[in-house]
C-alpha atoms as a PDB file:
ATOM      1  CA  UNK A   1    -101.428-102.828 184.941  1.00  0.00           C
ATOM      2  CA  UNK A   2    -104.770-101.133 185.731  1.00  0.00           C
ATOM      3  CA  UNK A   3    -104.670 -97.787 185.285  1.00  0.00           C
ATOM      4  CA  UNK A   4    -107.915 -96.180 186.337  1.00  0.00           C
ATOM      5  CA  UNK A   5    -109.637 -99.965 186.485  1.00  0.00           C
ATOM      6  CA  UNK A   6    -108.562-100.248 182.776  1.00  0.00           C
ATOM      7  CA  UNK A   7    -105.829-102.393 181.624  1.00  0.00           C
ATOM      8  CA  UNK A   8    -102.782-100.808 179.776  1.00  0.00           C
ATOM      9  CA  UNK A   9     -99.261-100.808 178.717  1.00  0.00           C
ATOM     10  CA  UNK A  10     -97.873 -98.213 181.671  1.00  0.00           C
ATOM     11  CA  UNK A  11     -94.973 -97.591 179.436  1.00  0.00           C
ATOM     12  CA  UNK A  12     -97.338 -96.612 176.852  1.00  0.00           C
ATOM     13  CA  UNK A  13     -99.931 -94.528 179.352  1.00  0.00           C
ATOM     14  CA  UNK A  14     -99.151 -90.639 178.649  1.00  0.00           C
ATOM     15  CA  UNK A  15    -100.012 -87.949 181.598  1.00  0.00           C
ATOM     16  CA  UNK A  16    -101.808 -85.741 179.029  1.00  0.00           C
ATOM     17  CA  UNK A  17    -104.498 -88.621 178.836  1.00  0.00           C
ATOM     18  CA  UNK A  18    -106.086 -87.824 182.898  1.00  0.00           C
ATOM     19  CA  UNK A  19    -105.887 -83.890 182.741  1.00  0.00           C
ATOM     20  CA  UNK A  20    -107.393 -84.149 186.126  1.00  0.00           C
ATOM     21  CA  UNK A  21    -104.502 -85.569 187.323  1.00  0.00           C
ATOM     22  CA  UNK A  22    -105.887 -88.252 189.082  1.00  0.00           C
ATOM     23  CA  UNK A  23    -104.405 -91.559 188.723  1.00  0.00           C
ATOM     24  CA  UNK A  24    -105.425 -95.064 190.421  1.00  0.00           C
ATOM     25  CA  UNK A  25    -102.635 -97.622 189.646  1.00  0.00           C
ATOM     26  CA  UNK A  26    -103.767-101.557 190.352  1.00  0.00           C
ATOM     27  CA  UNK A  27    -102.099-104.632 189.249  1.00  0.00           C
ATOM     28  CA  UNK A  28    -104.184-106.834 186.873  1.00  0.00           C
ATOM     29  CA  UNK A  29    -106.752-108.740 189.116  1.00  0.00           C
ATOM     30  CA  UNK A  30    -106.790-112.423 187.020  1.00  0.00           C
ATOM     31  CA  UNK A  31    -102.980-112.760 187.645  1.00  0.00           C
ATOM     32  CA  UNK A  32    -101.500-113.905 191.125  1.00  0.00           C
ATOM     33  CA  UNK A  33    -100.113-110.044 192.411  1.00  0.00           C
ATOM     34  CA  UNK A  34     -96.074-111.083 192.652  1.00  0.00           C
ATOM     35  CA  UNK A  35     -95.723-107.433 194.762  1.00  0.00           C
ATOM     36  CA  UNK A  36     -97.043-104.024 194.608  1.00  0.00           C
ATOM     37  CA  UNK A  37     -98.038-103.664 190.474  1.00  0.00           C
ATOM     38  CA  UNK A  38     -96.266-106.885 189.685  1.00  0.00           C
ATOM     39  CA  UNK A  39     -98.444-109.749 188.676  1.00  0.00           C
ATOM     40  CA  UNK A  40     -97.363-113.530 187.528  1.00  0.00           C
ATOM     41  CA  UNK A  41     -98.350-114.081 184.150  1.00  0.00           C
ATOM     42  CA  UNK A  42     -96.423-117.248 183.859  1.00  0.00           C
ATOM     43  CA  UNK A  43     -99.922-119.003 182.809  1.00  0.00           C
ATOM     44  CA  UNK A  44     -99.830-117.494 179.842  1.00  0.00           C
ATOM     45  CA  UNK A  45     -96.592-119.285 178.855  1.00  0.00           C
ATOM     46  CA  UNK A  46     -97.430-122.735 180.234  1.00  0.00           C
ATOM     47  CA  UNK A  47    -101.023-122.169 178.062  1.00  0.00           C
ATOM     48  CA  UNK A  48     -98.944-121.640 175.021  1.00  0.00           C
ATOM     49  CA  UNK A  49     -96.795-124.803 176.119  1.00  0.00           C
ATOM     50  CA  UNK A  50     -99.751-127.241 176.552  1.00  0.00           C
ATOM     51  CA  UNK A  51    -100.765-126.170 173.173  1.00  0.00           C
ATOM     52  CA  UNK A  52     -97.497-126.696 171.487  1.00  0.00           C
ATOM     53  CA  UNK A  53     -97.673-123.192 170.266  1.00  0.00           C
ATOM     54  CA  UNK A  54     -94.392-123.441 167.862  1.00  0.00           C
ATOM     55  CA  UNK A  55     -93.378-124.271 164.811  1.00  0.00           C
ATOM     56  CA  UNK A  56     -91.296-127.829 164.384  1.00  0.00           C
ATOM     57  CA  UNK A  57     -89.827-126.247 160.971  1.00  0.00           C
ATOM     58  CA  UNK A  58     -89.722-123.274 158.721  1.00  0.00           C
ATOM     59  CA  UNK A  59     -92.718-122.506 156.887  1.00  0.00           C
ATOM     60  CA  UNK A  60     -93.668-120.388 153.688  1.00  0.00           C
ATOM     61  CA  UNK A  61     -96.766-118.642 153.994  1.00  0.00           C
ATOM     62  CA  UNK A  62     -98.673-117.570 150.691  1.00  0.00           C
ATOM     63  CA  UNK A  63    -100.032-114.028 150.366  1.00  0.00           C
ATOM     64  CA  UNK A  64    -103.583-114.915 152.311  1.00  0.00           C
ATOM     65  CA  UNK A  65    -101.348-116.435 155.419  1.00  0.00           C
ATOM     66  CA  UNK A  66     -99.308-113.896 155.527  1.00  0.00           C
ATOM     67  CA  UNK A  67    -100.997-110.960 156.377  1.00  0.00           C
ATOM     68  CA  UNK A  68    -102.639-113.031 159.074  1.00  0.00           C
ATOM     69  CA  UNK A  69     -99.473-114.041 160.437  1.00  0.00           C
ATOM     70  CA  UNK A  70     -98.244-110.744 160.396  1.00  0.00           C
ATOM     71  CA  UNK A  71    -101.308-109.542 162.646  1.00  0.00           C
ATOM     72  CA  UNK A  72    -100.711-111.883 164.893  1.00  0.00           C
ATOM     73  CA  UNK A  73     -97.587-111.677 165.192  1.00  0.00           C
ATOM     74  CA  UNK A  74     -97.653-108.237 166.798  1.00  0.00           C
ATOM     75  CA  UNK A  75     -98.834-109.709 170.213  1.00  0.00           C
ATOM     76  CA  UNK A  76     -97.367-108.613 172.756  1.00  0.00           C
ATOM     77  CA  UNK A  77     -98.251-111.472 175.408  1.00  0.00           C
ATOM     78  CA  UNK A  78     -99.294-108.546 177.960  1.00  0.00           C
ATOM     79  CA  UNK A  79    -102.262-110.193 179.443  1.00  0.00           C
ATOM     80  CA  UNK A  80    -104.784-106.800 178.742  1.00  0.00           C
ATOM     81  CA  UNK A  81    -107.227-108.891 176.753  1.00  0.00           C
ATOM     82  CA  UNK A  82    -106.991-111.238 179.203  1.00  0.00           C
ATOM     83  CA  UNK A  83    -107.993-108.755 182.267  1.00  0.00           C
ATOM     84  CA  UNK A  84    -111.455-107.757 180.715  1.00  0.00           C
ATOM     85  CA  UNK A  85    -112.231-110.939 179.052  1.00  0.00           C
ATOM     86  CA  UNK A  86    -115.339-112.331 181.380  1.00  0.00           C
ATOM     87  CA  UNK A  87    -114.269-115.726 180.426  1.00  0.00           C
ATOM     88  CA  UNK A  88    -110.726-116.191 181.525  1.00  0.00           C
ATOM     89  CA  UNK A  89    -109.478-116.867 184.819  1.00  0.00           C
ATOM     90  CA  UNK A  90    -105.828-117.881 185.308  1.00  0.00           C
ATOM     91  CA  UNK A  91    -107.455-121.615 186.795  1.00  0.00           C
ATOM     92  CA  UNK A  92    -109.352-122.117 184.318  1.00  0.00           C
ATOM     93  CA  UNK A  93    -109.551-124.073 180.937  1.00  0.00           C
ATOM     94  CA  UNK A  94    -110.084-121.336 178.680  1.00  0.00           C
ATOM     95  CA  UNK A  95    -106.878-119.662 177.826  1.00  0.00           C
ATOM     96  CA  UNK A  96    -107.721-116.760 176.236  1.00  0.00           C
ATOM     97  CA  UNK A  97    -107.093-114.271 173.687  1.00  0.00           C
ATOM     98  CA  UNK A  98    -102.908-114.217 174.192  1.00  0.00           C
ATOM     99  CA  UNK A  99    -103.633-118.189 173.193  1.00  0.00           C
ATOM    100  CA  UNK A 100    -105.480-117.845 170.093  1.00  0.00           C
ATOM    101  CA  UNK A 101    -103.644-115.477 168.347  1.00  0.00           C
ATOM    102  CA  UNK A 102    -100.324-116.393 168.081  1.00  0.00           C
ATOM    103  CA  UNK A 103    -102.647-119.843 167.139  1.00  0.00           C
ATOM    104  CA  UNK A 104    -103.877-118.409 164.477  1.00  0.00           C
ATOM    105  CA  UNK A 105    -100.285-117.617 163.462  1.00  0.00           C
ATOM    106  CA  UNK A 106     -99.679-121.436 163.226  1.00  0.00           C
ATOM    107  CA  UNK A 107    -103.001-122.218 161.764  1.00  0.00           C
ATOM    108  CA  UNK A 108    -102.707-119.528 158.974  1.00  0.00           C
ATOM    109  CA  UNK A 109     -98.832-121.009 158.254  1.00  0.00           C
ATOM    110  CA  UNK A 110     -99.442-125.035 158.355  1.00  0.00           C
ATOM    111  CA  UNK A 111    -100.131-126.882 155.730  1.00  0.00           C
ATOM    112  CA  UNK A 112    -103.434-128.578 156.286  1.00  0.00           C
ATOM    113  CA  UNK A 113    -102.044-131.984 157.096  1.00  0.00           C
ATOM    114  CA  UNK A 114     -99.596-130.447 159.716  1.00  0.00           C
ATOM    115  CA  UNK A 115    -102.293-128.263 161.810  1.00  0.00           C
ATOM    116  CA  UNK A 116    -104.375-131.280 163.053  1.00  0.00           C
ATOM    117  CA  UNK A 117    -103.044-131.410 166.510  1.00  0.00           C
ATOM    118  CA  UNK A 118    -102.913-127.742 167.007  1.00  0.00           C
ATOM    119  CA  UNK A 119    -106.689-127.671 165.736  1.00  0.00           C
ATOM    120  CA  UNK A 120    -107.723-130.128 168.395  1.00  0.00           C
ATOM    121  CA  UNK A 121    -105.812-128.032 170.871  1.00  0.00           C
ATOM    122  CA  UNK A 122    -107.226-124.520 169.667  1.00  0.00           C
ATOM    123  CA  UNK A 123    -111.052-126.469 169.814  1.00  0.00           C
ATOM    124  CA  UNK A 124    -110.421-127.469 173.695  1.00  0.00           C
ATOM    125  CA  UNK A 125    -109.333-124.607 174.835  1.00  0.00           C
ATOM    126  CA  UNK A 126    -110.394-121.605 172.846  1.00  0.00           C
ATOM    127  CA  UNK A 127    -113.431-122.077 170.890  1.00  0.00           C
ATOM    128  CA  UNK A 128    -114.867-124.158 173.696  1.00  0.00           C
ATOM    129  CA  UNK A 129    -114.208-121.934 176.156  1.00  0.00           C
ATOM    130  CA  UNK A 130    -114.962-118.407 173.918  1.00  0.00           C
ATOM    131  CA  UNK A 131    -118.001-116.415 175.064  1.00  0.00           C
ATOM    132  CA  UNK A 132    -117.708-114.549 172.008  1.00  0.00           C
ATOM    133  CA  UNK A 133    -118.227-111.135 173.911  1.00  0.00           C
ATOM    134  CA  UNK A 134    -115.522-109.545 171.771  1.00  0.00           C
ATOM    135  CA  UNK A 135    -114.182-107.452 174.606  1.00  0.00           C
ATOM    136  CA  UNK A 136    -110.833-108.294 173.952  1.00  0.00           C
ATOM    137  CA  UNK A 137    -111.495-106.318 170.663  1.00  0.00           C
ATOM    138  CA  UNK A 138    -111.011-102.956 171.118  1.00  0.00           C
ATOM    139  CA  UNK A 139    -108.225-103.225 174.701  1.00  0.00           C
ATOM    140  CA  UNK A 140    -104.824-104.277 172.377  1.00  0.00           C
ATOM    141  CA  UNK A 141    -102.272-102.131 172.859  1.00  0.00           C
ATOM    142  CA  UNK A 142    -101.279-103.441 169.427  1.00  0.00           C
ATOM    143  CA  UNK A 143    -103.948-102.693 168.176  1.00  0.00           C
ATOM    144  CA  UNK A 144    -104.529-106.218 166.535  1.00  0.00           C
ATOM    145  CA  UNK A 145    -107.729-107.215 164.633  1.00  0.00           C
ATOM    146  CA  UNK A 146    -108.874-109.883 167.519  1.00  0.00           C
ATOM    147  CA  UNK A 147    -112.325-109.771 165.630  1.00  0.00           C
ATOM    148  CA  UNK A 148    -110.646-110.689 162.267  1.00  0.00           C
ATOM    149  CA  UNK A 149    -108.141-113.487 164.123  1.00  0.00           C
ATOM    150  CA  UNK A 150    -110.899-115.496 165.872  1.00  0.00           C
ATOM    151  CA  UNK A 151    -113.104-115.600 162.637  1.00  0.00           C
ATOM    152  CA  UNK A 152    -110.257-116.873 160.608  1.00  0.00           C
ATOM    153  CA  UNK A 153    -108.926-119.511 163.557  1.00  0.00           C
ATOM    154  CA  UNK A 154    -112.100-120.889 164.447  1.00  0.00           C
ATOM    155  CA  UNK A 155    -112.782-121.292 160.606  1.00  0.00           C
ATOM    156  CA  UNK A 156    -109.481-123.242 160.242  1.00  0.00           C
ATOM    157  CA  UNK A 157    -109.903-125.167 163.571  1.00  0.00           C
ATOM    158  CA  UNK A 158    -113.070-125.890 163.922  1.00  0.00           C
ATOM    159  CA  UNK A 159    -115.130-125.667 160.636  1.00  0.00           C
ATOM    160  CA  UNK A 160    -111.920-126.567 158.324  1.00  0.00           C
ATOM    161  CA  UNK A 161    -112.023-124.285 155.850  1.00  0.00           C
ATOM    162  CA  UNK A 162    -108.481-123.658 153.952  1.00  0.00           C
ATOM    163  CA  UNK A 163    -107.191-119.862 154.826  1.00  0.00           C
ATOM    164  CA  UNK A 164    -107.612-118.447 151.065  1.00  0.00           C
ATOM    165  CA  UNK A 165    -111.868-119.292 151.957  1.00  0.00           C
ATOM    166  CA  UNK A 166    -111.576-117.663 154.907  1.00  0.00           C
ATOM    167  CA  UNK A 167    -109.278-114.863 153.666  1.00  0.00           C
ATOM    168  CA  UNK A 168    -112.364-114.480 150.894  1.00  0.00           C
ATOM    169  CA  UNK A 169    -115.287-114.396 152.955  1.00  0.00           C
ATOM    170  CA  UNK A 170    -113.606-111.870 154.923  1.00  0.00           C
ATOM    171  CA  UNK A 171    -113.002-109.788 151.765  1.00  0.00           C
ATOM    172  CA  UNK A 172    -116.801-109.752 150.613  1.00  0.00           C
ATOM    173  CA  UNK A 173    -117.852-108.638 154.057  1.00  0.00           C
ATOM    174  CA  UNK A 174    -115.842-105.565 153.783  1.00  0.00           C
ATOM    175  CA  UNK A 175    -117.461-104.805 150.946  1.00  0.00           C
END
């Protein structure tokens, strides 16, 4: 929900964090309001289902994958990078951050051969529809690297680099 127009995990929210003691409490504005605080976020699934966001088999991921998976992996599918991304509306063709990250997942796992479809998918409607504004980067209640996530997908989707290149040019920028 909204909690004093920003989006957050209520369950997460403490008191001690408004020592004023005033509280506003919205639902999230780019979800259809069920009642009161409760929104619909069903989009978010059928987004995840037009991509074919799942994996057909198991699959090993090497050392580089893995810690990428791992990020992503902590999503939480709550729709807060969604409500201040100035890109996404719940009509609309761009599906968001809660789409490309557990994409990356996928991308980071597949063997190169295997990711083609989900590439084409992540292209369409990610990178097309990515502003690039990076406000989803700082609002995860998970507190997941969105910044490192989309620089690793888009290389894998839409430049088609291999992850250990990615995973490497990463590294050096750290430095």
């Amino acid at each position: 929900m909204r909690i004093n127009g920003c989006p957050k995990l209520a369950c997460d929210t403490k008191l001690a964090e408004y020592p004023d003691g005033k509280i506003l409490l919205e639902p999230l504005r780019k979800f259809p309001v069920i009642a009161d605080l409760m929104v619909d976020r069903s989009v978010l699934y059928e987004h995840l289902s037009k991509m074919q966001i799942w994996l057909r088999e198991a699959t090993h991921a090497d050392e580089v994958s893995s810690d990428v998976a791992y990020d992503a992996s902590r999503c939480l599918q709550c729709g807060c990078c969604l409500e201040i991304c100035p890109n996404f509306h719940a009509e609309g063709r761009f599906f968001g951050t809660a789409a490309m990250v557990p994409a990356t997942r996928l991308l980071a796992e597949l063997p190169k051969g295997e990711n083609q479809t989900l590439a084409s998918s992540y292209r369409r409607y990610i990178f097309e529809g990515c502003g690039k504004s990076l406000a989803c980067r700082d609002i995860c209640p998970a507190g997941i690297d969105m910044e490192k996530l989309l620089i690793h997908s888009n290389a894998i989707a839409v430049w088609k680099r291999s992850p250990q290149k990615v995973q490497r040019r990463i590294s050096r920028r750290k430095r």
